[in-house]
Every structure is written in structure tokens, then in C-alpha cells.
Protein backbone atom coordinates (compact mmCIF):
# COMPACT_ATOMS: atom_id res chain seq x y z
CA UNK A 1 29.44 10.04 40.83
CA UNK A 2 30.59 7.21 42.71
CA UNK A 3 27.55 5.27 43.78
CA UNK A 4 29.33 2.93 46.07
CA UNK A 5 30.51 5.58 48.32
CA UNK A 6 28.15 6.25 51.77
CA UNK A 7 26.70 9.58 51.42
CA UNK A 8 25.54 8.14 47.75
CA UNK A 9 23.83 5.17 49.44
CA UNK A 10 22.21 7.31 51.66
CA UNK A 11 20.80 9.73 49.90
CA UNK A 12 19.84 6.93 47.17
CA UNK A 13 18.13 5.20 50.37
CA UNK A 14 16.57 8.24 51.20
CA UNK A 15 15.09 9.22 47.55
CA UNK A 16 13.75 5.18 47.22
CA UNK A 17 11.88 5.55 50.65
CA UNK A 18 10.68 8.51 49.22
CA UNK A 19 9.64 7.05 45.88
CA UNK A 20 8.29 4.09 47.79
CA UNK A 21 5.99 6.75 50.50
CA UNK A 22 4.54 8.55 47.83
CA UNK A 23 3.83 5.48 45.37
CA UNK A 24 2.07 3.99 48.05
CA UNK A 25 0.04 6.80 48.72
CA UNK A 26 -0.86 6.97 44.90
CA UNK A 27 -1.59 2.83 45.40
CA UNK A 28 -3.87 3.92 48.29
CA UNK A 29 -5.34 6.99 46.16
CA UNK A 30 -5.92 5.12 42.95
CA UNK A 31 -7.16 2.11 44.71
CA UNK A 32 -9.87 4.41 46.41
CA UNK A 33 -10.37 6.34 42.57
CA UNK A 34 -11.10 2.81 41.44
CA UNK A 35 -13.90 1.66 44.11
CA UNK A 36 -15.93 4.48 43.40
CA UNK A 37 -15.07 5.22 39.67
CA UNK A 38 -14.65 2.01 37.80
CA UNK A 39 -17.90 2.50 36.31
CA UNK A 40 -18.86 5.64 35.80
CA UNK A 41 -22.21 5.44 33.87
CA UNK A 42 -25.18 5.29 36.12
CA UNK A 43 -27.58 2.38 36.51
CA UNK A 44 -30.94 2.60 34.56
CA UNK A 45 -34.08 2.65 36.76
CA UNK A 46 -36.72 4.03 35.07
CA UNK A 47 -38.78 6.42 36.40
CA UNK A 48 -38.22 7.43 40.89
CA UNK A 49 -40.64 6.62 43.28
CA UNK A 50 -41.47 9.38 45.64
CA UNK A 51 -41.89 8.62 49.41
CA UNK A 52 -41.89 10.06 52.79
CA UNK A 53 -42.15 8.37 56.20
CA UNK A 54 -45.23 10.39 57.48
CA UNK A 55 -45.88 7.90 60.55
CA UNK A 56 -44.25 4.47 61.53
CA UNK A 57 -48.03 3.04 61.93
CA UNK A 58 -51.96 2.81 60.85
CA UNK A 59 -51.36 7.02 60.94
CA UNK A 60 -48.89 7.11 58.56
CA UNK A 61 -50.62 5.22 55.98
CA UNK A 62 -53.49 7.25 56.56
CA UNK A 63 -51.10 10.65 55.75
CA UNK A 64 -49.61 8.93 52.86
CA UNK A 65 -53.59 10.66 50.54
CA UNK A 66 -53.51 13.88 52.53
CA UNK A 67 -49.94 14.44 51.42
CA UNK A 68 -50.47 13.15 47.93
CA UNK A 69 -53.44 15.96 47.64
CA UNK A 70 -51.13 18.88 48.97
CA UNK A 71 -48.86 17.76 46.24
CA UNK A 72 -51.41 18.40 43.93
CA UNK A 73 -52.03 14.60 43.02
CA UNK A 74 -48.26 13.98 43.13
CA UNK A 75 -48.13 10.20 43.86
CA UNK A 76 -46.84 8.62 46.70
CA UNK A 77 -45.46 5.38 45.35
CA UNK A 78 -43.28 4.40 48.46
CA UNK A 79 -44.36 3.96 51.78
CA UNK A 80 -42.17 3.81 54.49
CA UNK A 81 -41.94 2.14 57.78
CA UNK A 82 -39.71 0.84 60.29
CA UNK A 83 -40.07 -2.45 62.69
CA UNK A 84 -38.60 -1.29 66.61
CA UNK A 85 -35.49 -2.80 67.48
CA UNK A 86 -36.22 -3.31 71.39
CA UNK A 87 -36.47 -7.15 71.08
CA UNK A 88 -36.59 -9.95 68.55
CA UNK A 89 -40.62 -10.36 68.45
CA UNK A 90 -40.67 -6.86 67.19
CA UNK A 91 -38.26 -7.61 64.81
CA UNK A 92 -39.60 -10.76 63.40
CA UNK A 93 -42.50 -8.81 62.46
CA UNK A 94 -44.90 -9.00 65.53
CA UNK A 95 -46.22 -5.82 65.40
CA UNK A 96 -49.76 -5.29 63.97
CA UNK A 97 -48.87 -2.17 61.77
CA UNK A 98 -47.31 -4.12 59.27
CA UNK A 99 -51.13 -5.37 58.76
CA UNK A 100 -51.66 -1.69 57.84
CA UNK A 101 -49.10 -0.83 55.40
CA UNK A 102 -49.33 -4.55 53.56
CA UNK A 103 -53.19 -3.15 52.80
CA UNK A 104 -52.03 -0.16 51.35
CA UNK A 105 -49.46 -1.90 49.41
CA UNK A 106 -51.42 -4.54 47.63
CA UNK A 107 -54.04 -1.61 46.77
CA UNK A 108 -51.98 -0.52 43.57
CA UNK A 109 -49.26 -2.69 41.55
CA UNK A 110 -47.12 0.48 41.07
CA UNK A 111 -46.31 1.22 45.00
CA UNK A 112 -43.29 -0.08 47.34
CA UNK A 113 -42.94 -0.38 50.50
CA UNK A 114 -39.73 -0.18 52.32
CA UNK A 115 -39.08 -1.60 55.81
CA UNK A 116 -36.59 -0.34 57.95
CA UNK A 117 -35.10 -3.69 60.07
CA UNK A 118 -32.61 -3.68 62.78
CA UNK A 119 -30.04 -6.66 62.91
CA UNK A 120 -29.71 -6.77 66.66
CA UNK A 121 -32.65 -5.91 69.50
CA UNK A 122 -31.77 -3.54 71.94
CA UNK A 123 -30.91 -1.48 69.03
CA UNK A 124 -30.81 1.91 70.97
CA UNK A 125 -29.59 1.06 74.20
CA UNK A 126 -26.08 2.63 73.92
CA UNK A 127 -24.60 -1.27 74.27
CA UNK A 128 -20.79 -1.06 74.86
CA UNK A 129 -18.62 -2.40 71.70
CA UNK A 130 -17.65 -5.87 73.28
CA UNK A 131 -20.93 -6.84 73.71
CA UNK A 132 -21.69 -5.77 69.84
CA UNK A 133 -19.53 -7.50 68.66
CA UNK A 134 -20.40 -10.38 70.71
CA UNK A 135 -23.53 -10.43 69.73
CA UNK A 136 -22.70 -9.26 65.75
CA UNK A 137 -20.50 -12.67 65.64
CA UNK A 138 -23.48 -15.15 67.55
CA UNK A 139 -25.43 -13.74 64.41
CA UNK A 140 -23.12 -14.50 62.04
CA UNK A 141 -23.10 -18.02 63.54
CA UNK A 142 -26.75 -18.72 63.30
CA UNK A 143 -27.51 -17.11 66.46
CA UNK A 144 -30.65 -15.55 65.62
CA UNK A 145 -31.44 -17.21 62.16
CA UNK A 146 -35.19 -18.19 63.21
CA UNK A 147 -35.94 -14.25 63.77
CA UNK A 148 -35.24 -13.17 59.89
CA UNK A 149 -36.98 -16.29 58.90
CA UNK A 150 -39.88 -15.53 60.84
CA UNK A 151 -39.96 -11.84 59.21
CA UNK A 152 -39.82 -13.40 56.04
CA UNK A 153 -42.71 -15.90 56.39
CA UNK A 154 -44.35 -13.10 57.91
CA UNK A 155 -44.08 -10.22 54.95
CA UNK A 156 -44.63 -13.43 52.53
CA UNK A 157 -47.96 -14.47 54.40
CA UNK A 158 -49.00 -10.55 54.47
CA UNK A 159 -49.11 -10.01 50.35
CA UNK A 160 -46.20 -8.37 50.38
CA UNK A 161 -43.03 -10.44 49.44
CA UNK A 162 -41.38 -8.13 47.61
CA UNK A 163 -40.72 -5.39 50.67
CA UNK A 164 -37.40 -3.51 50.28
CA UNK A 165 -35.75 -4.25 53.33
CA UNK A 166 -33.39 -1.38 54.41
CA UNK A 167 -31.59 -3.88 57.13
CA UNK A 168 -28.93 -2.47 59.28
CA UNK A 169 -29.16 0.96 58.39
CA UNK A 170 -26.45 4.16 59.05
CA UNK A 171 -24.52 0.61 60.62
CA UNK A 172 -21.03 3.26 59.73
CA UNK A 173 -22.08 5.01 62.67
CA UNK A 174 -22.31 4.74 66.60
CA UNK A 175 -25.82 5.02 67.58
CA UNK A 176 -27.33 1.30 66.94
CA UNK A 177 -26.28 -1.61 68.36
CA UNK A 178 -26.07 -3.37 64.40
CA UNK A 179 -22.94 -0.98 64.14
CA UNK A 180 -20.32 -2.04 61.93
CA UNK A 181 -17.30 -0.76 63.74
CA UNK A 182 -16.83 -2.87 66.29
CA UNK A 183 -16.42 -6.17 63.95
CA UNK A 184 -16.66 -5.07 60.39
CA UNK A 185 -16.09 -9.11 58.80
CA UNK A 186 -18.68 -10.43 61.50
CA UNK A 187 -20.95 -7.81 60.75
CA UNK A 188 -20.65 -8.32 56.65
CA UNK A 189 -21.03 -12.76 57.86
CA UNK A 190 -24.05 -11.33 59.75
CA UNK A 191 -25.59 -9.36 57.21
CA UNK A 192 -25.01 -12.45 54.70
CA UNK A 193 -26.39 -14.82 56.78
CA UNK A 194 -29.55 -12.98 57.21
CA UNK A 195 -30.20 -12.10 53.49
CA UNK A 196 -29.35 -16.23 52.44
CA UNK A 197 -32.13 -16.91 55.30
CA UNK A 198 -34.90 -14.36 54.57
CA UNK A 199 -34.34 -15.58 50.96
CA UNK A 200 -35.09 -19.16 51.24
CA UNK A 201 -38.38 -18.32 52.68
CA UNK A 202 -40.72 -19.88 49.31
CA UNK A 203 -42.74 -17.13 47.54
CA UNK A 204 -40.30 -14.04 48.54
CA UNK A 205 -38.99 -11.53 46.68
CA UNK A 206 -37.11 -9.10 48.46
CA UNK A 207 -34.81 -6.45 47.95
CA UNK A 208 -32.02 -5.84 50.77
CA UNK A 209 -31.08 -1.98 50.54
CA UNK A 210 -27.86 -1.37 52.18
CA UNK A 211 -27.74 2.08 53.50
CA UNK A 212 -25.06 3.72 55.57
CA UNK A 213 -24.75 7.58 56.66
CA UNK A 214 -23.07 9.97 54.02
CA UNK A 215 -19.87 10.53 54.83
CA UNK A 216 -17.58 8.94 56.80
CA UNK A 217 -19.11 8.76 59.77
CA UNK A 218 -17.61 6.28 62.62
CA UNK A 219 -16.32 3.84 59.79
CA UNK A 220 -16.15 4.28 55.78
CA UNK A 221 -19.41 2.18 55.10
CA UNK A 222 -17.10 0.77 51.82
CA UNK A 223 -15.79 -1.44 54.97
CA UNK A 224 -19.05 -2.69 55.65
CA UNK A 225 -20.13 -3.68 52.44
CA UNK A 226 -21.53 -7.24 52.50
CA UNK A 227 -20.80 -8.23 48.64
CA UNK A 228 -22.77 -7.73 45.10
CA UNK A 229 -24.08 -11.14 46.03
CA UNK A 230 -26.04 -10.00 48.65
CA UNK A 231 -27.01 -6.75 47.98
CA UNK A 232 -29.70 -5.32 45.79
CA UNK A 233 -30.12 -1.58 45.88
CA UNK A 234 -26.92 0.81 47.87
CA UNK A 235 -28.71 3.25 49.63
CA UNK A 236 -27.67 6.43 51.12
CA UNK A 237 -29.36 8.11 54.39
CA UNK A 238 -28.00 11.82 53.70
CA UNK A 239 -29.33 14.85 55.84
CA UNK A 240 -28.59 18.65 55.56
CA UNK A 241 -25.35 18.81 57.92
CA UNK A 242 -23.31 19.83 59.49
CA UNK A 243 -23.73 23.32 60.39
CA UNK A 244 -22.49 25.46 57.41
CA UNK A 245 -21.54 22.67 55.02
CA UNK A 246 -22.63 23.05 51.23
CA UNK A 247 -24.19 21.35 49.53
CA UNK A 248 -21.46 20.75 46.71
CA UNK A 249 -19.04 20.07 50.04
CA UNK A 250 -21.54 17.23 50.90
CA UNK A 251 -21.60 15.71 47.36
CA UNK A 252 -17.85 15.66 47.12
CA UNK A 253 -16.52 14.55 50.68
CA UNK A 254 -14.91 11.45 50.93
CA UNK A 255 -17.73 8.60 50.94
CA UNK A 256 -20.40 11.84 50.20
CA UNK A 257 -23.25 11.81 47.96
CA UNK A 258 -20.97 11.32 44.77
CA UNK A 259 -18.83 8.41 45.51
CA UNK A 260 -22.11 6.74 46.84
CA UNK A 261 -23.17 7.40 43.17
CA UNK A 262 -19.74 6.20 41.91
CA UNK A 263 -19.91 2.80 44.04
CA UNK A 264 -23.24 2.01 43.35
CA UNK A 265 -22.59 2.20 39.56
CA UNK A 266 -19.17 0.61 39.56
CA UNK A 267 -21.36 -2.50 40.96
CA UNK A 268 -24.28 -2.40 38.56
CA UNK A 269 -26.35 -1.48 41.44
CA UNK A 270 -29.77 1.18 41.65
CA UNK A 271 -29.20 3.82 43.97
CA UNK A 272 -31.68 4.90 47.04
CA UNK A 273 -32.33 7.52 49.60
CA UNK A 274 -34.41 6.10 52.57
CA UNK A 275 -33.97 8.92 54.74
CA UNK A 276 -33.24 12.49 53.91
CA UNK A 277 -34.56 15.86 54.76
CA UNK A 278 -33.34 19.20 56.50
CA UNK A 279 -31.16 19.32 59.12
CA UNK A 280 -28.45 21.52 60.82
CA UNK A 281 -28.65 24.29 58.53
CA UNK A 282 -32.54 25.04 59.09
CA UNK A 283 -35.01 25.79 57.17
CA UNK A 284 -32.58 25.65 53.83
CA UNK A 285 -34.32 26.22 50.37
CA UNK A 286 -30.86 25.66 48.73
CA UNK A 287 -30.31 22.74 50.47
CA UNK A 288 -33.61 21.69 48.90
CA UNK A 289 -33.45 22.29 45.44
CA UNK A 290 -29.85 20.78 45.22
CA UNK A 291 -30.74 17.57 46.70
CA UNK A 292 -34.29 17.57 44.37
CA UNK A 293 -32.00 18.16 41.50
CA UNK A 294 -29.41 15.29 42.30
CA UNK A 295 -31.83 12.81 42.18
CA UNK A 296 -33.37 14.41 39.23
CA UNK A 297 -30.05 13.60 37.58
CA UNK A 298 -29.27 10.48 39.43
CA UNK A 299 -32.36 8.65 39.27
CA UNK A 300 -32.76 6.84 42.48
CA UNK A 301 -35.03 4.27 42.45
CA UNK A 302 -36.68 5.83 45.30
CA UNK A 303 -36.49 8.43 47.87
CA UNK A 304 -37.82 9.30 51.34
CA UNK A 305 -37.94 12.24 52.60
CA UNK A 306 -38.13 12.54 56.33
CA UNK A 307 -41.45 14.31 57.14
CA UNK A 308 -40.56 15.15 60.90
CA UNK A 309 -39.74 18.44 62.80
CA UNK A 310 -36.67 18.96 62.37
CA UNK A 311 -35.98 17.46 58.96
CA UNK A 312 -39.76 17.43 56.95
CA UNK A 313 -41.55 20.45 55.01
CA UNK A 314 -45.32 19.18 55.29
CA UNK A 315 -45.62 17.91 58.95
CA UNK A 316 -43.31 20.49 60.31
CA UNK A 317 -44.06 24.11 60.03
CA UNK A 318 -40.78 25.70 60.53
CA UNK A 319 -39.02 25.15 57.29
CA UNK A 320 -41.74 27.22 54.84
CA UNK A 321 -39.06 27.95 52.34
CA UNK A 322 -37.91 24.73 51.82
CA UNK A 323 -41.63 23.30 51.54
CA UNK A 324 -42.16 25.68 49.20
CA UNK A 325 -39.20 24.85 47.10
CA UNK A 326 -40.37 20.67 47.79
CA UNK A 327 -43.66 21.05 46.66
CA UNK A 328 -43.25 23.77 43.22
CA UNK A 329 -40.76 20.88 42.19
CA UNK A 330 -42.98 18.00 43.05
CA UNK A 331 -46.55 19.62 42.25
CA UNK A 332 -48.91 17.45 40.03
CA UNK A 333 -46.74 15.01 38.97
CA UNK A 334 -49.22 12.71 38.00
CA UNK A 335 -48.19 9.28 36.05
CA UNK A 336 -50.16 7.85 32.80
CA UNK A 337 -50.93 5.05 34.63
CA UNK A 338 -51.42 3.26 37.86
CA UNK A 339 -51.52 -0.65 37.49
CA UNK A 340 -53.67 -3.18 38.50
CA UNK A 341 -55.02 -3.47 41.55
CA UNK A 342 -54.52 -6.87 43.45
CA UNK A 343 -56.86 -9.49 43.90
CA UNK A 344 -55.22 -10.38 47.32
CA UNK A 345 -57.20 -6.61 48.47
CA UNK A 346 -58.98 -4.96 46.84
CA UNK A 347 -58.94 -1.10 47.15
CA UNK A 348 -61.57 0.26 49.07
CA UNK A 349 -64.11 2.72 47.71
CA UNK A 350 -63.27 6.00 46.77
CA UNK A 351 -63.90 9.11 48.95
CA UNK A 352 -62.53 11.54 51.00
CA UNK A 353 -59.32 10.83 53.13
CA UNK A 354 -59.83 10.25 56.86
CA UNK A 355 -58.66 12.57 59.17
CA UNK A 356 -54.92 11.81 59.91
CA UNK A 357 -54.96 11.82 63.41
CA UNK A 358 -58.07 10.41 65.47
CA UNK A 359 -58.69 10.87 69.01
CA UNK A 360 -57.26 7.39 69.72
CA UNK A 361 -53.83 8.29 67.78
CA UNK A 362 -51.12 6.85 69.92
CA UNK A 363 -49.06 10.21 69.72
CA UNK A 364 -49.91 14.09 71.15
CA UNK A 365 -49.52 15.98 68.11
CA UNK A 366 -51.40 15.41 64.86
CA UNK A 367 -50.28 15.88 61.37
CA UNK A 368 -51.94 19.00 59.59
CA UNK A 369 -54.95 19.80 58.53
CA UNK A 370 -55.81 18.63 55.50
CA UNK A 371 -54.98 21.22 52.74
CA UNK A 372 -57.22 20.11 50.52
CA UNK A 373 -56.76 20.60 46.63
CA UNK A 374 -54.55 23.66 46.18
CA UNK A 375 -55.18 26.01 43.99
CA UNK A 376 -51.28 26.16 43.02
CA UNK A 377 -47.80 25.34 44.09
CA UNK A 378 -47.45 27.67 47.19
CA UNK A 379 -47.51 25.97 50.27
CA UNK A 380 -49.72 26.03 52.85
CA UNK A 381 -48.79 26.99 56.24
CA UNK A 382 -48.38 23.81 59.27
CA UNK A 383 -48.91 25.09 62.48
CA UNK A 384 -45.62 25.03 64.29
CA UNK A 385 -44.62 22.64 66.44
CA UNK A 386 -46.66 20.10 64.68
CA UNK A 387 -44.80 16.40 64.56
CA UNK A 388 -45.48 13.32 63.62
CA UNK A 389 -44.22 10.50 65.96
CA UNK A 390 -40.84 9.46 65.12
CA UNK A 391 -39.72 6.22 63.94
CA UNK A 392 -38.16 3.79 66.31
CA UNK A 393 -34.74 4.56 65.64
CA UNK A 394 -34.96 8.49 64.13
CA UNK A 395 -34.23 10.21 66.67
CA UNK A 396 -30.95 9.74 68.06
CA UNK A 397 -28.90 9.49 64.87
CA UNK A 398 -29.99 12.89 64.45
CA UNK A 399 -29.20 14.60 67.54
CA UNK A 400 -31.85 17.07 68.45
CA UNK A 401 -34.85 14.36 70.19
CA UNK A 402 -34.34 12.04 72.81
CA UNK A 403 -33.73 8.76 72.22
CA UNK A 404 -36.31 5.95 71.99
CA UNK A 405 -36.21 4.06 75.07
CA UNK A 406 -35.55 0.24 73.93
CA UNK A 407 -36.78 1.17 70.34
CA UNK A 408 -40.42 1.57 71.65
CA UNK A 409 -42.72 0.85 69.21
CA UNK A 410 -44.63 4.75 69.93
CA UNK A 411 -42.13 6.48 70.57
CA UNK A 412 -42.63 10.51 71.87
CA UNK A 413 -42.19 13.09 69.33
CA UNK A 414 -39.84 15.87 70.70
CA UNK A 415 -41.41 19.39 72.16
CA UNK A 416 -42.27 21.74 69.71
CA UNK A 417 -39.48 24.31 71.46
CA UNK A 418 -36.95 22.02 70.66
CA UNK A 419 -38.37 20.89 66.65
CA UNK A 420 -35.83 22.89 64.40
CA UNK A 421 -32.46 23.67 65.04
CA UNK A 422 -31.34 27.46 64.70
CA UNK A 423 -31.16 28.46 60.96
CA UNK A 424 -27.29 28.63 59.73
């Protein structure tokens, strides 16, 4: 073959573009295999801490024993909360809840609490891209330093300096203003500068949880990763949808449950669910033992589960299957031991658990009546349409409520017509 004649140098051309395409795609695919799988053993964390965010205020800590009891005595280790985004008082911690849940806290050495904290205020007020990413580079400048510190000082001064802080959650999406997408390097500058400020508060010990949406979302969250340096646990939010999709199809899409798994471990990082809970495909039983039995093999070092109509299986009565399924797995798991309890406040005498919802709640609908100790594992029926108030910043990532106006800090629970979507 003559390879200096034309047709020869063409088709030679034509196979090395060819060779070139395709080894670039297998750069590209390889590159991806090794994000997620350059580790692939897990990262010890002992033993998971159960949660559930039952209430963003005083009501939610006062939910945290009644749902303990219809668990049989299952443990609540993690309580959950989340400061409003609407403006940066709120977010620096001026809200008088976090009085509440620091009490609860200190009460037993064994428990966590997590704090949900928005990067930006205005967090829910649909602001166009330019001005996000306006504002996401003024905080990566320094912008808004004294706000973090303040939240520091304040968690510090409340007993409770080493909070999880979940900041900038589901950021791969488009429903907060602390998106990613519209500046992904000002955002991960933002996210650092807030972390290397909150820690140089004296006497903290945080944990910064970085937590996008599974899947891809808006933006693959491996964009928006901030660095090892500044992360401590990789979190997931992960909620049954969309309609129709497996479970197995959510654990293997690209930037699903697995390669969040994958990542984490590649990084030498503890895994965490802050939010999860039923979704799309209503009231899913399958949905619930698979996800029970992933972080039974994954060992999170916590989870949340999102007890709200449409997504929750104590405070919402229109997923019975999939509370029964929640609580048979999670029924009387009670641990050897519970720690010390702190000096800083001490627990307060033993008896039974207040009603959850008083007639001064802030909210319409209560949680339920108190079940008592069961008998066994079955569960007991909610009335329906029964909700919790959401947490500033639930609702509209989901879908089904109306948004928050401003990130209230009570925000309305949706109508009970509207609390589950239509079983798939």
C-alpha cells in the first residue's frame, strides 16, 4: 500500500480522528471511573445515628420522645433543624429555637445535632442567576464574613460547638439562591471562606456536611465540591423520585446513591443522608426497605428521614405501608449505653412526654397522638392530613407545597388534599 498517496492519507486521517474521538471519550470515562472509584472500601463510622426532622422549632424537639416511644425505645440520636434563609440575622443564628435544640443536645453525650444553613439570605426568592452570582462572588470576597462568625460564636456560646453544619445544601440544583450553577469556582471560594471563618471561632468544633441532590440535578455536585480541606462528612439529600424510577435505577445513575458512596470513600470521607423520605412514587414499601438496607450496608454516619406529608411515615398518615416497613426495621433498637450527661444542662426529670403540639403551636396541624408503648412493630394509624410545619427551605425543592415566602421562619404546612402525591 502506498501510504503517500491521497486516498491513504485520508482515510489514515480519518481512522486517527477516530482513534483520537473515542480515546478521549475513554479519557473522559475513566477520568469519571476514577473520581468515584479510586477507593473503593468504605469509610469506618461505627455505629448510625438515627434522625428525623419532626419540626424546625421548640415542637420538634418536643416530637423527637413521642417518636422514640412509637419506635419502641429506638433512639433518636440526631436532631435536626434548619436556620431560615430570608435575611442574615436569621442566619447568624438569631432565632430563639436554636435555644431549644442546644438543651436537648447537651442532655445526652451520644446525640448530634445537625443544622441546616443557607449561604445567601433571600434563599427562596427565585433570584435571577446574575444576581447569584453577584452575590456568590461578594461572599467569596469577605462580603458577609461577620454573619458565619456570628453563627459560630453563637452555636459555641449555646453548648453546642460541635453542630454538623449541612451549609449550602441541594446547591446542584435551582431552587436556592446558594446555587452552584451560576459560578461554580466562586461558589467553592465562598463555601471555603465560610468554613476557614466559622472555624477560627475559639472553642468550636464543627463538622461542615456537604450535601447536594442525588443525581445530576441542574449541575453534577462533583463541580461544586469545595476540597477535602474543607469538608468533613459528603452528604447526600436523596428522595423517592421520579415517578416510576427504581430503586436500583436511583443507586446507579450518574452522580446516584452509589457514586456518592464511591466519592465519599475515594476521599476518606463518612457518608450522610440529611434529608430523605418518600416521594413521587407514594406510599412505596420497596422504596423503603431498599433505602433502610443501603445504609444498613453503607453505614452513614447519620440519617434523616423527612417526617412530613408527602415524604414521612409517622407524621403523615398516607404512606401506612412504608411506616410499617420503617418502623419493623427500626423497632427497639435500643443501645448498651447512653453517655454522660453534661454539666452545662442537666437533663430534666423523668416523666411522661408533653403533648407535641400545644394550643400556642405556631402551625394548624399537630403531630399525632401519642402512640404510646406499642405492643409490637405494626404501626399505628396518623390521621390523614396530619403535617408537621415544614422547614424553611423543604418545600420547594420538592415540588408538591408552596414555597416559603422569604424563608419564613413558620412557614405553612401544605393542605392535607394536596399531602401525598398519587401512588405510582
Amino acid at each position: 500500500m502506498d501510504f503517500r498517496s491521497g486516498k491513504t492519507r485520508a482515510w489514515l486521517g480519518v481512522c486517527t480522528a477516530g482513534l483520537l474521538i473515542s480515546g478521549s471519550v475513554l479519557t473522559a470515562q475513566a477520568a469519571r471511573a476514577h473520581e468515584f472509584r479510586s477507593a473503593p472500601e468504605p469509610v469506618a463510622t461505627g455505629e448510625t445515628a438515627l434522625g428525623a426532622y419532626l419540626h424546625y422549632g421548640t415542637d420538634g424537639v418536643r416530637r423527637m420522645e413521642e417518636l422514640t416511644r412509637w419506635l419502641g425505645g429506638t433512639e433518636l440520636r440526631v436532631g435536626h433543624t434548619y436556620l431560615p434563609g430570608d435575611r442574615w440575622s436569621n442566619i447568624a443564628g438569631q432565632v430563639g429555637f436554636l435555644e431549644d435544640w442546644a438543651r436537648w443536645r447537651r442532655e445526652r453525650a451520644d446525640r448530634m445535632f445537625v443544622l441546616n444553613v443557607p449561604m445567601l439570605e433571600l434563599n427562596e426568592s427565585r433570584l435571577p442567576d446574575f444576581l447569584v452570582r453577584r452575590m456568590l462572588r461578594a461572599g467569596a470576597d469577605g462580603r458577609f464574613d461577620q454573619h458565619f462568625r456570628a453563627l459560630a460564636e453563637r452555636l459555641v456560646g449555646l453548648g453546642v460547638p460541635d453542630t454538623v453544619i449541612v451549609l449550602g445544601w441541594e446547591m446542584n440544583g435551582s431552587t436556592y439562591s446558594h446555587r452552584c450553577g451560576p459560578d461554580p469556582r466562586a461558589w467553592k471560594e465562598y463555601w471555603k471562606r465560610i468554613v476557614t471563618t466559622m472555624r477560627e471561632v475559639p472553642g468550636q468544633d464543627f463538622r461542615f456536611d456537604f450535601a447536594p441532590n442525588r443525581g445530576r440535578d441542574a449541575i453534577p455536585w462533583t463541580e461544586c465540591y469545595p476540597g477535602d480541606d474543607v469538608v468533613d462528612i459528603v452528604g447526600m439529600d436523596s428522595y423517592d423520585q421520579p415517578p416510576g424510577r427504581t430503586f436500583d435505577e436511583q443507586a446507579n445513575e450518574p452522580y446516584g446513591l452509589r457514586d456518592h458512596v464511591e466519592f465519599a470513600a475515594a476521599r476518606g470521607k463518612p457518608i450522610s443522608y440529611p434529608e430523605w423520605g418518600l416521594f413521587r412514587n407514594g406510599d412505596n414499601p420497596e422504596y423503603m426497605r431498599r433505602m433502610l438496607a443501603w445504609m444498613k450496608e453503607h453505614k452513614p454516619l447519620y440519617h434523616s428521614i423527612s417526617d412530613y406529608c408527602p415524604h414521612g411515615v409517622w407524621q403523615c398518615g398516607t404512606n401506612p405501608k412504608a411506616s410499617e416497613v420503617f418502623r419493623s426495621a427500626l423497632f427497639g433498637l435500643v443501645p448498651p449505653s447512653s453517655g454522660p450527661v453534661s454539666a452545662l444542662d442537666p437533663a430534666p426529670a423523668s416523666g411522661p412526654a408533653p403533648d407535641p403540639v400545644g394550643p400556642d403551636a405556631p402551625t394548624g396541624p399537630g403531630a399525632p397522638a401519642d402512640p404510646g408503648a406499642p405492643a409490637g412493630p405494626a404501626p399505628t394509624a396518623v390521621p390523614p392530613g396530619t403535617v408537621p410545619a415544614e422547614p424553611p427551605g423543604a418545600s420547594a425543592p420538592r415540588g408538591d407545597a408552596p414555597a416559603v415566602p422569604g424563608g419564613a421562619p413558620v412557614p405553612a404546612a401544605p393542605p392535607a388534599e394536596a399531602a401525598a402525591p398519587p401512588a405510582v
